[in-house]
N, C-alpha and C. Protein backbone atom coordinates (compact mmCIF):
# COMPACT_ATOMS: atom_id res chain seq x y z
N UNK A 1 11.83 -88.56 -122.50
CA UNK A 1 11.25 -87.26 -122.17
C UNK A 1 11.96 -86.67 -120.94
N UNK A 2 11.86 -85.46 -120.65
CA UNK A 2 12.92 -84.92 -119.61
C UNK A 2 11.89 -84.23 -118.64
N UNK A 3 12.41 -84.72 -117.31
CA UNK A 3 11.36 -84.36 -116.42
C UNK A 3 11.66 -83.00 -116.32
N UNK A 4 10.25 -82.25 -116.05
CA UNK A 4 10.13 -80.61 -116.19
C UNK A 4 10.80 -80.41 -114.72
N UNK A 5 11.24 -81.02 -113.48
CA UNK A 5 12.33 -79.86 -112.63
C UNK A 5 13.45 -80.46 -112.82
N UNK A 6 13.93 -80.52 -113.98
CA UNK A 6 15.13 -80.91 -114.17
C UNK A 6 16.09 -80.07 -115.15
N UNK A 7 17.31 -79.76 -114.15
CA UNK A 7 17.55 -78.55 -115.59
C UNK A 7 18.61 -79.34 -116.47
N UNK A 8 18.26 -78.73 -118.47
CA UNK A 8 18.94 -79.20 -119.27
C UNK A 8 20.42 -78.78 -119.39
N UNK A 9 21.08 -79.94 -119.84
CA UNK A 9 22.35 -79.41 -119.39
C UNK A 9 23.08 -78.52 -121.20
N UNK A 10 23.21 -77.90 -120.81
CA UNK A 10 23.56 -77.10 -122.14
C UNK A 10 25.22 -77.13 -122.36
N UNK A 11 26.21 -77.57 -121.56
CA UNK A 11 27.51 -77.85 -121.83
C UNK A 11 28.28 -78.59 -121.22
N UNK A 12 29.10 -79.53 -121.90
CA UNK A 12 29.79 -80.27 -120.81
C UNK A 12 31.66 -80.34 -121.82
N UNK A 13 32.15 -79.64 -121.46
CA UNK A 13 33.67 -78.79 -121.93
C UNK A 13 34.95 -79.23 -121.15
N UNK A 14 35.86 -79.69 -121.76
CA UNK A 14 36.74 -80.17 -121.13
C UNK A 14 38.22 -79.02 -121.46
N UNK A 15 38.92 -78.55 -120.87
CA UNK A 15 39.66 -77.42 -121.25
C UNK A 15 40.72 -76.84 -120.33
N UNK A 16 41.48 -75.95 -120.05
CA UNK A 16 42.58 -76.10 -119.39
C UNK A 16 42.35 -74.35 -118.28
N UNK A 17 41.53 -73.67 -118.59
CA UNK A 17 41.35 -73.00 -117.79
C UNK A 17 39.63 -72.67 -118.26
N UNK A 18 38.90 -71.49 -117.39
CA UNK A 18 37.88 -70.90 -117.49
C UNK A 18 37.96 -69.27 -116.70
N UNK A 19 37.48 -68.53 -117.86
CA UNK A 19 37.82 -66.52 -116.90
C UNK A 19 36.22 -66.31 -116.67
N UNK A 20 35.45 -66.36 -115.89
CA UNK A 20 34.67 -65.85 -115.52
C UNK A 20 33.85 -64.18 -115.70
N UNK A 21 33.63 -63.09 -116.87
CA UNK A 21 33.81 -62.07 -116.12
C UNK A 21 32.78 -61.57 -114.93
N UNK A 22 33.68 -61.01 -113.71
CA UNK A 22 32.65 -60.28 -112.94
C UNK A 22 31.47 -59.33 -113.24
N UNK A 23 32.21 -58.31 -114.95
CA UNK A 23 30.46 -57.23 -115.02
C UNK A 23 29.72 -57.62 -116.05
N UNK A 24 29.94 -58.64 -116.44
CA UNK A 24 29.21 -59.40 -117.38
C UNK A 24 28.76 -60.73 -117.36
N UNK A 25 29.42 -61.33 -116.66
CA UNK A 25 29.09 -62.42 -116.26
C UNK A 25 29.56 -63.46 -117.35
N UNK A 26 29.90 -63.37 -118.45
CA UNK A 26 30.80 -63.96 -119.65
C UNK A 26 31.50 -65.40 -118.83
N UNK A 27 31.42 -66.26 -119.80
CA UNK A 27 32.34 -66.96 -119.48
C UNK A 27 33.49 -67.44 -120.55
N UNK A 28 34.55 -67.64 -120.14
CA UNK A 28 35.92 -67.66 -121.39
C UNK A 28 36.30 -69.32 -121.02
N UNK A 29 36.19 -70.02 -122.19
CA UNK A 29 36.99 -71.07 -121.88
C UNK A 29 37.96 -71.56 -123.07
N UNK A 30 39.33 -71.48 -122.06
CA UNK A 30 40.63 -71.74 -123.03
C UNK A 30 41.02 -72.85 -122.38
N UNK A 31 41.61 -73.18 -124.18
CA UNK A 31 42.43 -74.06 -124.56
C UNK A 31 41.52 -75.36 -124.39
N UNK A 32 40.30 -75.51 -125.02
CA UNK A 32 39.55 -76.31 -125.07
C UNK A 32 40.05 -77.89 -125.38
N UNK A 33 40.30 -78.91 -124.92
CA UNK A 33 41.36 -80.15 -125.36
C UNK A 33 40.65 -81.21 -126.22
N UNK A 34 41.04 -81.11 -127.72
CA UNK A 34 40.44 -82.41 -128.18
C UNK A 34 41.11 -83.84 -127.75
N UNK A 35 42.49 -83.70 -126.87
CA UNK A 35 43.35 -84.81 -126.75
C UNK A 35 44.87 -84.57 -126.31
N UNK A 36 44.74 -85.47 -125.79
CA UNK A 36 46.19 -85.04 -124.93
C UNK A 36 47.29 -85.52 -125.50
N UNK A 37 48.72 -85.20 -126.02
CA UNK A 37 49.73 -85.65 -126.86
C UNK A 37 50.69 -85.23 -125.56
N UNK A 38 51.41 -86.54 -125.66
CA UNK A 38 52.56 -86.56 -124.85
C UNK A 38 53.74 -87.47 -125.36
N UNK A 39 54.93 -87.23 -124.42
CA UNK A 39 56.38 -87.76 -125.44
C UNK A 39 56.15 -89.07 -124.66
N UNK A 40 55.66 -89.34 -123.24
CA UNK A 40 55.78 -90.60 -122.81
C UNK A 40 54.65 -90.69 -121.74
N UNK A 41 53.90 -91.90 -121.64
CA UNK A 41 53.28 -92.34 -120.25
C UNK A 41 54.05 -93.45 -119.20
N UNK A 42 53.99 -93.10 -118.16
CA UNK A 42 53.09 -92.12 -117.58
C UNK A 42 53.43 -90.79 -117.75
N UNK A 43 52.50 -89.88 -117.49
CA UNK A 43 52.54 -88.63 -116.98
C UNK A 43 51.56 -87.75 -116.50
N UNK A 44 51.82 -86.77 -116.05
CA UNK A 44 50.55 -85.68 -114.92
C UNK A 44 50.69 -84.71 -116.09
N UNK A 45 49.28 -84.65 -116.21
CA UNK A 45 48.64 -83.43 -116.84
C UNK A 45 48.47 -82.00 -115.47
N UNK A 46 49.00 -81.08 -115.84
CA UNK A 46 48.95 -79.79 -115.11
C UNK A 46 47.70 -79.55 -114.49
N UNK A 47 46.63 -79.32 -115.64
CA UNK A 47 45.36 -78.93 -114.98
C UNK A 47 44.23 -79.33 -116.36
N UNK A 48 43.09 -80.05 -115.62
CA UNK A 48 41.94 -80.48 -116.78
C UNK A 48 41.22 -79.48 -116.09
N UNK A 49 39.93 -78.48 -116.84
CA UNK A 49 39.03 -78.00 -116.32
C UNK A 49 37.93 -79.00 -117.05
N UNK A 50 36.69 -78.97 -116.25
CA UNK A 50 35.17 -79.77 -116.29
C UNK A 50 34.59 -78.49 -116.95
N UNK A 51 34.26 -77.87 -117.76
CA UNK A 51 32.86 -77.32 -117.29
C UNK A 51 31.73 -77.76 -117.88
N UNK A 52 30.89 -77.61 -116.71
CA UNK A 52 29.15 -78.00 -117.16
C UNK A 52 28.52 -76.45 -116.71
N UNK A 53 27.52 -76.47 -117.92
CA UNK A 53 26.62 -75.08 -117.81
C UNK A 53 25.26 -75.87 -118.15
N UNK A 54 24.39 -75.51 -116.98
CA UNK A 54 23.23 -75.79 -116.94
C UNK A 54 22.09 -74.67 -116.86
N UNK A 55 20.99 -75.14 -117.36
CA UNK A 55 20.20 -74.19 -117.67
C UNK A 55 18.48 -74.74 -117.54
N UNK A 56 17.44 -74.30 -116.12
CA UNK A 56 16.48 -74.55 -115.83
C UNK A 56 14.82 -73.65 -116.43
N UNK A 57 14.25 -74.48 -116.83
CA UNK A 57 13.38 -73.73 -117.60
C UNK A 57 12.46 -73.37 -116.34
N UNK A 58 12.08 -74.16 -115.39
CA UNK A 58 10.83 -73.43 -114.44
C UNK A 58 11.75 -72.70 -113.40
N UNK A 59 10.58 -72.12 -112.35
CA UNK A 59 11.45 -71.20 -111.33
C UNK A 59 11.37 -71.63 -110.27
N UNK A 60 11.29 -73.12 -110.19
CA UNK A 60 11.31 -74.05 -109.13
C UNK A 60 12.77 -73.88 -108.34
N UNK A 61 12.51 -74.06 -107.46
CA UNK A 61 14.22 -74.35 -106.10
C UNK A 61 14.18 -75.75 -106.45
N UNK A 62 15.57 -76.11 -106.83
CA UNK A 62 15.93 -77.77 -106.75
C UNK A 62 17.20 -77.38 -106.43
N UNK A 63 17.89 -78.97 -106.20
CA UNK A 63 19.28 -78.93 -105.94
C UNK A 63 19.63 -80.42 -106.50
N UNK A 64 20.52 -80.28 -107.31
CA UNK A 64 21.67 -81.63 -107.91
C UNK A 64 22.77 -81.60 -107.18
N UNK A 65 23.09 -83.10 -107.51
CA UNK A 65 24.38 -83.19 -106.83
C UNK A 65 25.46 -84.03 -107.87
N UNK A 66 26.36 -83.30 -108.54
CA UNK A 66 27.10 -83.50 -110.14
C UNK A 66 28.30 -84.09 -109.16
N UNK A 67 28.67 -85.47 -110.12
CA UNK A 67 29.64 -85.71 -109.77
C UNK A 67 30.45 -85.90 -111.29
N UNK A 68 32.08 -85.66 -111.42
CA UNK A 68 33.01 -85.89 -112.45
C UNK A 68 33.36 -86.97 -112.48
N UNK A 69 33.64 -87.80 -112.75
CA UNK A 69 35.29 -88.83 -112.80
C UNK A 69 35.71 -88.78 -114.31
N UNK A 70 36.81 -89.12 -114.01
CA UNK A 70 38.04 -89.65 -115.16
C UNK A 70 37.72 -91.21 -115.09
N UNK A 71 38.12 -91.83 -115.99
CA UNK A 71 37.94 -93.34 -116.77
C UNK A 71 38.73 -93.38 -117.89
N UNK A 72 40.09 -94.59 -116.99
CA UNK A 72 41.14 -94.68 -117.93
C UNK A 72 40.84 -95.81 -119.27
N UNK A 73 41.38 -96.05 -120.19
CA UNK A 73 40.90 -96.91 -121.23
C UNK A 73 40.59 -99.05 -120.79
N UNK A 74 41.22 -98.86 -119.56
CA UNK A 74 40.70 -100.29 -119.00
C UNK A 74 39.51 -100.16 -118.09
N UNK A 75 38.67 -98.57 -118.09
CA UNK A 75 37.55 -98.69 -117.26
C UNK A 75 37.39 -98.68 -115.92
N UNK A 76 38.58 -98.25 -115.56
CA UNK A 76 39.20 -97.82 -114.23
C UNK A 76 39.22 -96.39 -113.77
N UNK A 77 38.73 -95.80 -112.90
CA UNK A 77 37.99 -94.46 -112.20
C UNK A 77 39.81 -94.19 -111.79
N UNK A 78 40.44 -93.31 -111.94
CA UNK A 78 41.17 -92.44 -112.04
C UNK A 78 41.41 -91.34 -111.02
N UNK A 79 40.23 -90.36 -111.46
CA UNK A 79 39.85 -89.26 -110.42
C UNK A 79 38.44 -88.81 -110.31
N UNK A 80 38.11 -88.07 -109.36
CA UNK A 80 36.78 -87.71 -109.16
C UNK A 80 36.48 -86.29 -108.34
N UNK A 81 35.47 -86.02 -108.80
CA UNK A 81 35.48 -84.43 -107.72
C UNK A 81 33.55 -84.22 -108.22
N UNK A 82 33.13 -83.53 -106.57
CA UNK A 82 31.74 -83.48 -106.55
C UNK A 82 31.41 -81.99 -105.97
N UNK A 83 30.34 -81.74 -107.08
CA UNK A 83 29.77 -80.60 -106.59
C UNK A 83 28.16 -80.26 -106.97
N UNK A 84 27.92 -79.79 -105.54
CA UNK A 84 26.50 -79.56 -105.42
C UNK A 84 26.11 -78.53 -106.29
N UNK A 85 24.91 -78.11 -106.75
CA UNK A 85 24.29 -76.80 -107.27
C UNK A 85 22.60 -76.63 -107.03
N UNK A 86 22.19 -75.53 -106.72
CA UNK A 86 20.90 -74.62 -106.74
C UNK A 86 20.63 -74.29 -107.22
N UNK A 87 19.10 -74.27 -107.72
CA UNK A 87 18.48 -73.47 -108.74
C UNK A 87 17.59 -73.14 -108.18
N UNK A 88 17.19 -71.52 -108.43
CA UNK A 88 16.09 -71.00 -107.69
C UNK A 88 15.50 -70.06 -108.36
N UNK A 89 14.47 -68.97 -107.99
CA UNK A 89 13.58 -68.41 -109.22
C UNK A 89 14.44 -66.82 -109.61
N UNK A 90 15.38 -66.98 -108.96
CA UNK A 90 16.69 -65.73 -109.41
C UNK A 90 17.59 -66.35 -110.09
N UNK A 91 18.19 -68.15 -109.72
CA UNK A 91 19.30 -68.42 -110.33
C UNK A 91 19.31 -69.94 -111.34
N UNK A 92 18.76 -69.16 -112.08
CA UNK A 92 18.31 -70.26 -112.98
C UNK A 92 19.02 -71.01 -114.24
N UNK A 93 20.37 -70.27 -114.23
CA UNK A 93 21.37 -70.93 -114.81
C UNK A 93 22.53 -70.80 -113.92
N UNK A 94 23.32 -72.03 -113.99
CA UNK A 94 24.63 -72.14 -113.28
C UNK A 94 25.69 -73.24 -113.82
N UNK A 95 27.32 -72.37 -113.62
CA UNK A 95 27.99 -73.26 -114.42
C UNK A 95 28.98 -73.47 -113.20
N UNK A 96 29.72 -74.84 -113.54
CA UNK A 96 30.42 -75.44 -112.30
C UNK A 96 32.01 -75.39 -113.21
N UNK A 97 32.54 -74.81 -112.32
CA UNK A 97 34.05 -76.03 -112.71
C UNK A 97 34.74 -76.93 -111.80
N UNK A 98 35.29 -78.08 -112.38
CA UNK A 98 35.81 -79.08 -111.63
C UNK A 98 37.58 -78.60 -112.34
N UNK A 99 38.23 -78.65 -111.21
CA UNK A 99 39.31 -78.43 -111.18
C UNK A 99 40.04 -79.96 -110.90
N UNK A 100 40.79 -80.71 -112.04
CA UNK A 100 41.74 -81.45 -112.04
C UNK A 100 43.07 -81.20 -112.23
N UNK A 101 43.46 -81.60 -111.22
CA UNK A 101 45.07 -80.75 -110.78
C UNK A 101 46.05 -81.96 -110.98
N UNK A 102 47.07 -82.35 -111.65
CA UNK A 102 47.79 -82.68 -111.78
C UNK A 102 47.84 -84.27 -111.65
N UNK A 103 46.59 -84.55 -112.43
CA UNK A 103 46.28 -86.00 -113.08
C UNK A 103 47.65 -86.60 -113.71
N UNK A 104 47.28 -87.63 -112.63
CA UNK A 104 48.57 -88.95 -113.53
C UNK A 104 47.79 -89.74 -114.80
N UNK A 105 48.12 -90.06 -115.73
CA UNK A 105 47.80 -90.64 -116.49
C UNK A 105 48.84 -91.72 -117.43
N UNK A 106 48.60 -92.98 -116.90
CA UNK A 106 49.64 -94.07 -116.72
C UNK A 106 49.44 -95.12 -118.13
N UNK A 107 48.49 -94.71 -119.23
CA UNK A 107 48.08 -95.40 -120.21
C UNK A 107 47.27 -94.90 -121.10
N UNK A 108 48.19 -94.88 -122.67
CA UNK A 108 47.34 -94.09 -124.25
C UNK A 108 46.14 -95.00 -124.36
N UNK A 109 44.94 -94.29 -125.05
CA UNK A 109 43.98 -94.48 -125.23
C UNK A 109 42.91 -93.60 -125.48
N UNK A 110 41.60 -94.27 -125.43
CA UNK A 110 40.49 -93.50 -124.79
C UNK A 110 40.19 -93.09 -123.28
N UNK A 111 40.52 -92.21 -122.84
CA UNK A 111 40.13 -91.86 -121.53
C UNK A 111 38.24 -91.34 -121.92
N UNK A 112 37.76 -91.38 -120.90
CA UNK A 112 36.42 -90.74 -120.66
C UNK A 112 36.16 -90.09 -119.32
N UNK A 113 35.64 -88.45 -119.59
CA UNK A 113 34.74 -87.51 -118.72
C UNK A 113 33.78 -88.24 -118.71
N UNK A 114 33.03 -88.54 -117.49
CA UNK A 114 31.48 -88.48 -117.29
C UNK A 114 31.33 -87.87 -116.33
N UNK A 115 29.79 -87.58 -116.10
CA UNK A 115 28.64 -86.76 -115.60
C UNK A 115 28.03 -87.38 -115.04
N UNK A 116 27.85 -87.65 -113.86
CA UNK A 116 27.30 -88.03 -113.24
C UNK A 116 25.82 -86.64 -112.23
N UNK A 117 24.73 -87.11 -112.23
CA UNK A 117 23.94 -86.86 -111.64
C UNK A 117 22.77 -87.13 -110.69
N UNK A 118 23.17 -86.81 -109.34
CA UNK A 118 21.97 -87.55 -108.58
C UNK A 118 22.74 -88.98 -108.82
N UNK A 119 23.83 -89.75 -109.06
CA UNK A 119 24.55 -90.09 -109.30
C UNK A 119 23.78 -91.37 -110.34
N UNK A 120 23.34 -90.54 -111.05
CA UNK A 120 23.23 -91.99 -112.59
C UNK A 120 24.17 -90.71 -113.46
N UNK A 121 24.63 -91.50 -114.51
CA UNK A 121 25.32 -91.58 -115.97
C UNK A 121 24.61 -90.76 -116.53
N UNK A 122 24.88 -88.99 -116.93
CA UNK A 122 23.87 -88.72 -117.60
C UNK A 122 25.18 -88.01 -118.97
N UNK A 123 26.59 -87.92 -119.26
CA UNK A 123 27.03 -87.60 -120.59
C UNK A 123 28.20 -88.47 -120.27
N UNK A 124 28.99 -88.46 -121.78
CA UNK A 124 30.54 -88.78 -121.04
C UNK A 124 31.22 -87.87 -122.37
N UNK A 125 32.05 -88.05 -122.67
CA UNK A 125 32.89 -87.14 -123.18
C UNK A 125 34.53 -88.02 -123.13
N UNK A 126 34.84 -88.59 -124.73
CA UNK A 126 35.93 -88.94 -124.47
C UNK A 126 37.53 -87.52 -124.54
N UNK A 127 38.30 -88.29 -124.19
CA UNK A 127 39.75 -87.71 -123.93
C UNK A 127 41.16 -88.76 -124.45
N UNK A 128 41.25 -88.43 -125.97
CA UNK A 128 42.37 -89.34 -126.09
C UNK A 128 43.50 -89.33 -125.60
N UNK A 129 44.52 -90.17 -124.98
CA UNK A 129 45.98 -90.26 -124.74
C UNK A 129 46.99 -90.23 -125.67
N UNK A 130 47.47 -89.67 -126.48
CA UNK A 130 48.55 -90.48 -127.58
C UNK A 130 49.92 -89.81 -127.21
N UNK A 131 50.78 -91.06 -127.36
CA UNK A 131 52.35 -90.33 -127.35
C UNK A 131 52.40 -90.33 -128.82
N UNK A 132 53.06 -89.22 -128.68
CA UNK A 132 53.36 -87.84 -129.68
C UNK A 132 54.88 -89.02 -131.01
């Protein structure tokens, strides 16, 4: 059961950019990645985007604290990036991006996104490696 001040998380998107619009508030997310194909490992990926879009049903003020990592296929933490968020009785949905910039990635496989919150395990999201 899901505790009522807790907001549900409605997306967790792995992808290579995100456009925001300013008069609409829209959000665009390209080049969504089912998997990464490369001629050889190692190598640095340019840019991974995170996004999580969350969405609070009461008009309670809370605050989470989301953390990302990467998890290479031996279960080894990679990279990581943390960000706080607010919810209040005006801002009751909010979406984060985690910007991964030029990830090494030293071994094909299953990689895994997780989600961390309040820092327990709450999605993961794999990311395959394959040379091409």
């Amino acid at each position: 059961m899901k505790e009522k001040n807790r907001p549900n998380l409605m997306g967790f998107i792995l992808c290579e950019n995100t456009i925001i619009d300013k008069e609409t508030n829209n959000i665009s997310l390209i080049n969504v990645f089912d998997s990464l194909n490369t001629e050889r490992v190692p190598f640095r990926q340019a840019k991974i985007v995170v996004f999580v879009y969350w969405y609070l049903e009461t008009k309670k003020e809370i605050e989470i604290q989301q953390t990302v990592r990467l998890i290479d296929p031996d279960k080894e933490e990679i990279a990581s990036l943390n960000i706080g968020v607010n919810f209040n009785r005006n801002k009751r949905r909010n979406g984060s991006t985690f910007n991964f910039v030029g990830v090494r990635f030293d071994k094909v496989g299953e990689h895994k996104f997780q989600l961390l919150v309040d820092g327990k395990l709450l999605k993961e999201v794999p990311l395959p490696v394959r040379v091409k």
